[in-house]
Protein backbone atom coordinates (compact mmCIF):
# COMPACT_ATOMS: atom_id res chain seq x y z
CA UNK A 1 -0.07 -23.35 -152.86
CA UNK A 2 2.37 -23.89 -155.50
CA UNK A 3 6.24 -22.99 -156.41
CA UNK A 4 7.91 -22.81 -159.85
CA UNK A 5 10.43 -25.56 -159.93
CA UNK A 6 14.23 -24.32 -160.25
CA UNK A 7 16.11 -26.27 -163.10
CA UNK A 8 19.38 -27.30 -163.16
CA UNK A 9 20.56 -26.48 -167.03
CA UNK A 10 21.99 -23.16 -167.97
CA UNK A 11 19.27 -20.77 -169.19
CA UNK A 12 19.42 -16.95 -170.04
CA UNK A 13 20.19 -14.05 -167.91
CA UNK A 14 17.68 -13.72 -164.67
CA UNK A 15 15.95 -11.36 -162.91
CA UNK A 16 14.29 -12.52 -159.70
CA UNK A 17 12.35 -10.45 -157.13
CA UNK A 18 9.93 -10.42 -154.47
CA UNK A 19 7.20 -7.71 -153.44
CA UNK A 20 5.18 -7.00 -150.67
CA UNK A 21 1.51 -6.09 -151.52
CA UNK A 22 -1.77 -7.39 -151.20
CA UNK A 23 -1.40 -8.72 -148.08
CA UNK A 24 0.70 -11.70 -149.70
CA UNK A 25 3.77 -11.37 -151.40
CA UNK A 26 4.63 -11.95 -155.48
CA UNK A 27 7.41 -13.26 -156.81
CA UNK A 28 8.68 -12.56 -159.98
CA UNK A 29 11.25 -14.90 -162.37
CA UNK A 30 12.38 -13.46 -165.25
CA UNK A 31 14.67 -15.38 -167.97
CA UNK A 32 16.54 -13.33 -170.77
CA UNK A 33 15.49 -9.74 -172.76
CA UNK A 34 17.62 -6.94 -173.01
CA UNK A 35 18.42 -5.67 -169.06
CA UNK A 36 17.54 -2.21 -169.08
CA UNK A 37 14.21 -3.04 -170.84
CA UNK A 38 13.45 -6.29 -168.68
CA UNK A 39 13.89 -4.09 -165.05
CA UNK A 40 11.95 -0.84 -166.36
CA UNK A 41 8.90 -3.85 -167.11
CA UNK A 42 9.47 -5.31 -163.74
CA UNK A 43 9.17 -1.92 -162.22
CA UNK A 44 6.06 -0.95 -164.32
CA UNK A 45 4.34 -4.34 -162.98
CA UNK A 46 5.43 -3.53 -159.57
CA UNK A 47 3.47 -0.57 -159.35
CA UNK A 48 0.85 -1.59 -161.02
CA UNK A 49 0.38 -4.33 -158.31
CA UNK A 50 0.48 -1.82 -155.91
CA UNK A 51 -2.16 0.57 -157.60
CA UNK A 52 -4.72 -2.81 -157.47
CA UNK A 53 -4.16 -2.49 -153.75
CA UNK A 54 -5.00 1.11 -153.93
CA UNK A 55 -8.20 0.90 -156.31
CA UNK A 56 -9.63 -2.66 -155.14
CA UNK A 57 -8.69 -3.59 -151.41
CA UNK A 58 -11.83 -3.64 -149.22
CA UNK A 59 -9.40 -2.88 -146.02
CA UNK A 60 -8.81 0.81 -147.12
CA UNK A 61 -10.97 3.18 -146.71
CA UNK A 62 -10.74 5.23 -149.32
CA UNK A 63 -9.83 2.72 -152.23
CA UNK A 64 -12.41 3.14 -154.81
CA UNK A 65 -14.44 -0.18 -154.36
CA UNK A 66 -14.50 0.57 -150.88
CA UNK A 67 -16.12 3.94 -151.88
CA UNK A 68 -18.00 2.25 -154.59
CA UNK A 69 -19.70 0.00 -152.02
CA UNK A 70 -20.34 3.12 -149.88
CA UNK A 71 -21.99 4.59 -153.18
CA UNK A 72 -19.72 7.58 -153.31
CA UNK A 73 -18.49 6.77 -156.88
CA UNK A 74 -20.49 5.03 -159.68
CA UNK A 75 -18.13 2.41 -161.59
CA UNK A 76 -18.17 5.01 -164.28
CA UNK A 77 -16.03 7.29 -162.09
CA UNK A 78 -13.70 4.41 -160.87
CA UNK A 79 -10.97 3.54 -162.89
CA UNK A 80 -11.32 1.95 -165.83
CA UNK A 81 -9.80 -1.86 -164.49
CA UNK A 82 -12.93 -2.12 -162.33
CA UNK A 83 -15.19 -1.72 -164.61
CA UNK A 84 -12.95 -4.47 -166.52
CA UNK A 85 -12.85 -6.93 -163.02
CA UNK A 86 -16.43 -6.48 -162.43
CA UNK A 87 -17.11 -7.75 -166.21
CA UNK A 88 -15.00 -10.75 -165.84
CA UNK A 89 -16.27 -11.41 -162.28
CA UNK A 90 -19.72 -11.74 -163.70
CA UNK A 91 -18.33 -13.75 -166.63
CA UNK A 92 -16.92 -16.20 -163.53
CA UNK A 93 -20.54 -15.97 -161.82
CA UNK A 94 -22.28 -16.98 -165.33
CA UNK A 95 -20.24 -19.68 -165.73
CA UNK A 96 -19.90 -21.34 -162.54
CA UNK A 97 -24.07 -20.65 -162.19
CA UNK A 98 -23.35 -18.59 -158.99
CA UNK A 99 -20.38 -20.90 -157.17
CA UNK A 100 -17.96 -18.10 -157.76
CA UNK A 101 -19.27 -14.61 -156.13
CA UNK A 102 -18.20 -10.96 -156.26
CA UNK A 103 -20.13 -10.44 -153.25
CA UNK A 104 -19.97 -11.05 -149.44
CA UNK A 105 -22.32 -10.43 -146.50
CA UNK A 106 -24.30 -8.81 -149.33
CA UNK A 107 -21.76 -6.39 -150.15
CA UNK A 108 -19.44 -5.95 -153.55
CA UNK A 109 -16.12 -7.67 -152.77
CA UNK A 110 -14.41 -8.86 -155.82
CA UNK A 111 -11.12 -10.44 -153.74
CA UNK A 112 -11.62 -13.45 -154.90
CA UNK A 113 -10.75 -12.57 -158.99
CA UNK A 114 -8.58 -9.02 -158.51
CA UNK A 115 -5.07 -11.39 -157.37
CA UNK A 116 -5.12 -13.82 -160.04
CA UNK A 117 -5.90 -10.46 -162.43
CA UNK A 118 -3.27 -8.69 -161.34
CA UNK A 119 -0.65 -11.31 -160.88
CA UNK A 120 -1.81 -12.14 -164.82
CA UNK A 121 -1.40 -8.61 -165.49
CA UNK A 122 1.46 -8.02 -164.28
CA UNK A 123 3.20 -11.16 -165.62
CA UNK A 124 2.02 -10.05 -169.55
CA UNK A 125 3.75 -6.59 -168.68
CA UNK A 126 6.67 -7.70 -167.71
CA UNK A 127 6.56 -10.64 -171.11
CA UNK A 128 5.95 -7.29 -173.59
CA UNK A 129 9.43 -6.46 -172.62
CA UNK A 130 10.83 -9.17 -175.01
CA UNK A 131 11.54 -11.54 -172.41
CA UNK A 132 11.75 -15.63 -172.91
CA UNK A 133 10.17 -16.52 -170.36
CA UNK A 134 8.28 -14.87 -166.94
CA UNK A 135 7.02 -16.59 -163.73
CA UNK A 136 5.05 -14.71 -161.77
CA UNK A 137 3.67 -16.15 -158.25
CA UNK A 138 1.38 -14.50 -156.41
CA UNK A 139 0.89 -16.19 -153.19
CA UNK A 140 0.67 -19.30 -154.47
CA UNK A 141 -1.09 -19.13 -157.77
CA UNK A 142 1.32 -18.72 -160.41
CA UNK A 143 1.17 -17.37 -163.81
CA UNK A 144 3.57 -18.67 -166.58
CA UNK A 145 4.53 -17.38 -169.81
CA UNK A 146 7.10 -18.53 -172.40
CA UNK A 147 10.00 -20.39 -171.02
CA UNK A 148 12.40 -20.29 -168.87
CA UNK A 149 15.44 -21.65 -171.76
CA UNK A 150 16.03 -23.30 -174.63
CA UNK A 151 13.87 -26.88 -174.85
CA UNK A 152 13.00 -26.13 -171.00
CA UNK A 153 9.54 -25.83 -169.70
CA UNK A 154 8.58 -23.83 -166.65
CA UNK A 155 7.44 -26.55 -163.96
CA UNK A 156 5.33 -25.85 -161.03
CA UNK A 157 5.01 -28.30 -157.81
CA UNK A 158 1.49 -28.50 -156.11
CA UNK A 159 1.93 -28.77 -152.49
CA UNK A 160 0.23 -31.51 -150.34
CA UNK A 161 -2.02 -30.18 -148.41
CA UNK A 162 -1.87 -33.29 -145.90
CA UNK A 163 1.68 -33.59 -145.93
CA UNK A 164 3.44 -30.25 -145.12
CA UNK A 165 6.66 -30.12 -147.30
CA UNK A 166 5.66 -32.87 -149.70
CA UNK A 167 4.31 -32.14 -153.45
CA UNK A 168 0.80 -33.87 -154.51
CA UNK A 169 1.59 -33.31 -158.15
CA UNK A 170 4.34 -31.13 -160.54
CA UNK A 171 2.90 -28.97 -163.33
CA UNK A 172 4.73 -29.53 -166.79
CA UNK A 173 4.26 -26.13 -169.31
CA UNK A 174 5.68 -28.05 -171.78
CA UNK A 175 4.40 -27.08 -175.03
CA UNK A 176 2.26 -24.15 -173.74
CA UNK A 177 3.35 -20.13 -174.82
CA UNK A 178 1.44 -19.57 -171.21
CA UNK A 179 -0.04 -21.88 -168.37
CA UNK A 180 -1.23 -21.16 -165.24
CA UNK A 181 -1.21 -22.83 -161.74
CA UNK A 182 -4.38 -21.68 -158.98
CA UNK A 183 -5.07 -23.72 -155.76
CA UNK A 184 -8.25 -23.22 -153.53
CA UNK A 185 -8.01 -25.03 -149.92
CA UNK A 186 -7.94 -25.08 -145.94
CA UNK A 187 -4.19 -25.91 -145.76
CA UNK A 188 -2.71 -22.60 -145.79
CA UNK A 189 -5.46 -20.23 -144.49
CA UNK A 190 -7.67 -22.00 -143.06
CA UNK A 191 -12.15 -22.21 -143.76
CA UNK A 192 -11.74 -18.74 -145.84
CA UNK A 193 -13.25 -20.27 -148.71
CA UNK A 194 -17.78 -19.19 -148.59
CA UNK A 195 -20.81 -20.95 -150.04
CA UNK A 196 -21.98 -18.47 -151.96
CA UNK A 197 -25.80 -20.19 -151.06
CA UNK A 198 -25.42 -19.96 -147.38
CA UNK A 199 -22.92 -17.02 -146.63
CA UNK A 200 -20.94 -18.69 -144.70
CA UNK A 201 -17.62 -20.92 -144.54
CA UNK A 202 -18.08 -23.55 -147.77
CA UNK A 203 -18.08 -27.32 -145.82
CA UNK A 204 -17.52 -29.45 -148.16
CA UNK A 205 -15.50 -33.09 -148.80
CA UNK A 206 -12.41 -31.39 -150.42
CA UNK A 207 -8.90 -30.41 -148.75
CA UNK A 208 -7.85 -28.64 -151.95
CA UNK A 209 -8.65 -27.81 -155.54
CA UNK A 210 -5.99 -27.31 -158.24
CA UNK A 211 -6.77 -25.78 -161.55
CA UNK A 212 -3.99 -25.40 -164.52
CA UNK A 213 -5.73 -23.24 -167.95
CA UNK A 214 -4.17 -20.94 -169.98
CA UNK A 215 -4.59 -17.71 -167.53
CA UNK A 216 -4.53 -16.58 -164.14
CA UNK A 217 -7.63 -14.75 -163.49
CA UNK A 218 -9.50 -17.83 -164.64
CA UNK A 219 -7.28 -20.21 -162.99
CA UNK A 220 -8.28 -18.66 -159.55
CA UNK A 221 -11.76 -18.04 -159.95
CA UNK A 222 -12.62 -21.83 -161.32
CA UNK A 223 -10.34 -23.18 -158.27
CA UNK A 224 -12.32 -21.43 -155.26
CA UNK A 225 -16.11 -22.24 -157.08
CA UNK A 226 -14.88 -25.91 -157.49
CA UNK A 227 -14.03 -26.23 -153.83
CA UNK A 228 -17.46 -24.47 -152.79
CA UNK A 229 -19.23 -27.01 -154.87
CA UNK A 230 -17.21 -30.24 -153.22
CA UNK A 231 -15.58 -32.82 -155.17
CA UNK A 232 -18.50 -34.88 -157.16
CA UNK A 233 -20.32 -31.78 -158.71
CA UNK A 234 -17.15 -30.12 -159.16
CA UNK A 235 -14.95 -32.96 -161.00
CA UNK A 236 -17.74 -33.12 -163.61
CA UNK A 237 -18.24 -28.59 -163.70
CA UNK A 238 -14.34 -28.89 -164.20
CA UNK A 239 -14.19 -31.47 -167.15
CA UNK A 240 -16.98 -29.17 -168.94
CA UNK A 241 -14.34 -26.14 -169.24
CA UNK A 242 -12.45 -25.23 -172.25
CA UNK A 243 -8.72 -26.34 -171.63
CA UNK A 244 -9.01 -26.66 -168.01
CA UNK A 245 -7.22 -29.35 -166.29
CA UNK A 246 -8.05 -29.93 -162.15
CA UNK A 247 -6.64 -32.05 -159.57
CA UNK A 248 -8.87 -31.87 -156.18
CA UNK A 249 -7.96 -33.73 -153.14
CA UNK A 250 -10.32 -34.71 -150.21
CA UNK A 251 -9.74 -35.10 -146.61
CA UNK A 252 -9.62 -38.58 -146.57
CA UNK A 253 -6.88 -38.44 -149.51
CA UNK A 254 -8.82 -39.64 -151.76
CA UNK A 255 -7.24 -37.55 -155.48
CA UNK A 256 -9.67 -37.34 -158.19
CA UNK A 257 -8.88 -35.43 -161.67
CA UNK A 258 -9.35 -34.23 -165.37
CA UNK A 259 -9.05 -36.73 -167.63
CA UNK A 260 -6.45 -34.72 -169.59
CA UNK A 261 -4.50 -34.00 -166.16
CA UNK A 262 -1.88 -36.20 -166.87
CA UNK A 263 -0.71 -34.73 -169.82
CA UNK A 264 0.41 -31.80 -167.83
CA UNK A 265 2.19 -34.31 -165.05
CA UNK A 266 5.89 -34.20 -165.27
């Protein structure tokens, strides 16, 4: 899990608010852009948030993956986004050679990419407004974009997964137009996390896997393969992606990371 840092200096007008959907809840920080522009962008993102629920939640009925799966619609009668998810899901799969999975029990479920999409989303419609800087966190996994005022970065702290209420690391933007913040782990929900080889719970050494990149969607998907995989396979998968930075943490503390982690420290 992970929360943008407040700051202390002045910084432009803000817009802050928090929304329900998901089954989580995403919070939005917004820093300057003209007012009327800024809340008809937040409301715009809103509800597009909420039609993801509606077109990709496996817990409705009749959401179009869950009708997909039931083969009552061919992705070419879905809307065009899952068409779009599915690609990048199987860009995820390719990449991670099968540690990240659209699928579960044998069935299409692409949970694990559609949050970190639509909290990306939802963070670039809200930044088209004309905006300085937007935060958007969606339960956890935060998506940043510009800045949040003059010669101030965003900053994000990483909680500890062993040590409720303490921070294992804070996430510096500096220098970045946009950076995002995805952790994969036991702490907050438990053995949720599957082995895409055995179908069931991953078992592995690590407590949690953090992984800052450029965007969300990414960001996610890279965090919940590398904790399938475990820390020694995963550390070295990690260091092979384009601007990808990764701090994992086992459960006997031990912290391993990306050699260019620390430049993203402060």
């Amino acid at each position: 899990m992970a929360d943008t840092v407040a700051e202390s200096a002045p910084a432009p007008a803000v817009l802050r608010h928090a929304e329900e959907v998901m089954g989580t809840v995403f919070s939005f920080d917004v820093r300057g852009g003209e007012p009327e522009a800024v809340r008809a962008a937040l409301d715009e993102a809103i509800a597009s948030l909420h039609r993801v629920n509606e077109v990709f939640s496996t817990y409705l009925e009749d959401s179009q993956v869950s009708r997909l799966v039931r083969g009552e619609l061919t992705v070419e009668e879905c809307d065009p986004e899952v068409a779009e998810v599915l690609e990048l899901g199987a860009e995820a799969e390719r990449v991670s050679d099968g540690w990240f999975s659209m699928r579960y029990q044998g069935r299409l479920d692409p949970t694990g990419i559609v949050k970190g999409w639509a909290a990306e989303r939802a963070a670039r419609l809200v930044a088209a407004a004309g905006v300085s800087g937007v935060s958007v966190n969606g339960g956890g996994d935060v998506q940043l974009l510009g800045v949040p005022g003059p010669e101030r970065p965003w900053r994000v702290g990483v909680s500890d997964p062993l040590r409720p209420g303490g921070l294992a690391a804070v996430v510096s933007a500096a220098g970045a137009d946009e950076l995002a913040v995805a952790t994969s782990g036991t702490a907050e929900r438990g053995a949720h996390i599957v082995d895409p080889r055995t179908g069931r719970s991953a078992v592995t050494d690590l407590v949690a896997v953090t992984v800052v990149t450029p965007r969300l969607t990414w960001a996610d998907c890279w965090a919940t393969a590398a904790f399938a995989m475990g820390s020694r396979e995963a550390l070295g998968w990690l260091e092979s992606l384009p601007d990808v930075e990764a701090l994992l943490i086992t459960a006997g503390d031990e912290v391993r990371c990306t050699g260019g982690l620390a430049g993203r420290l402060g």
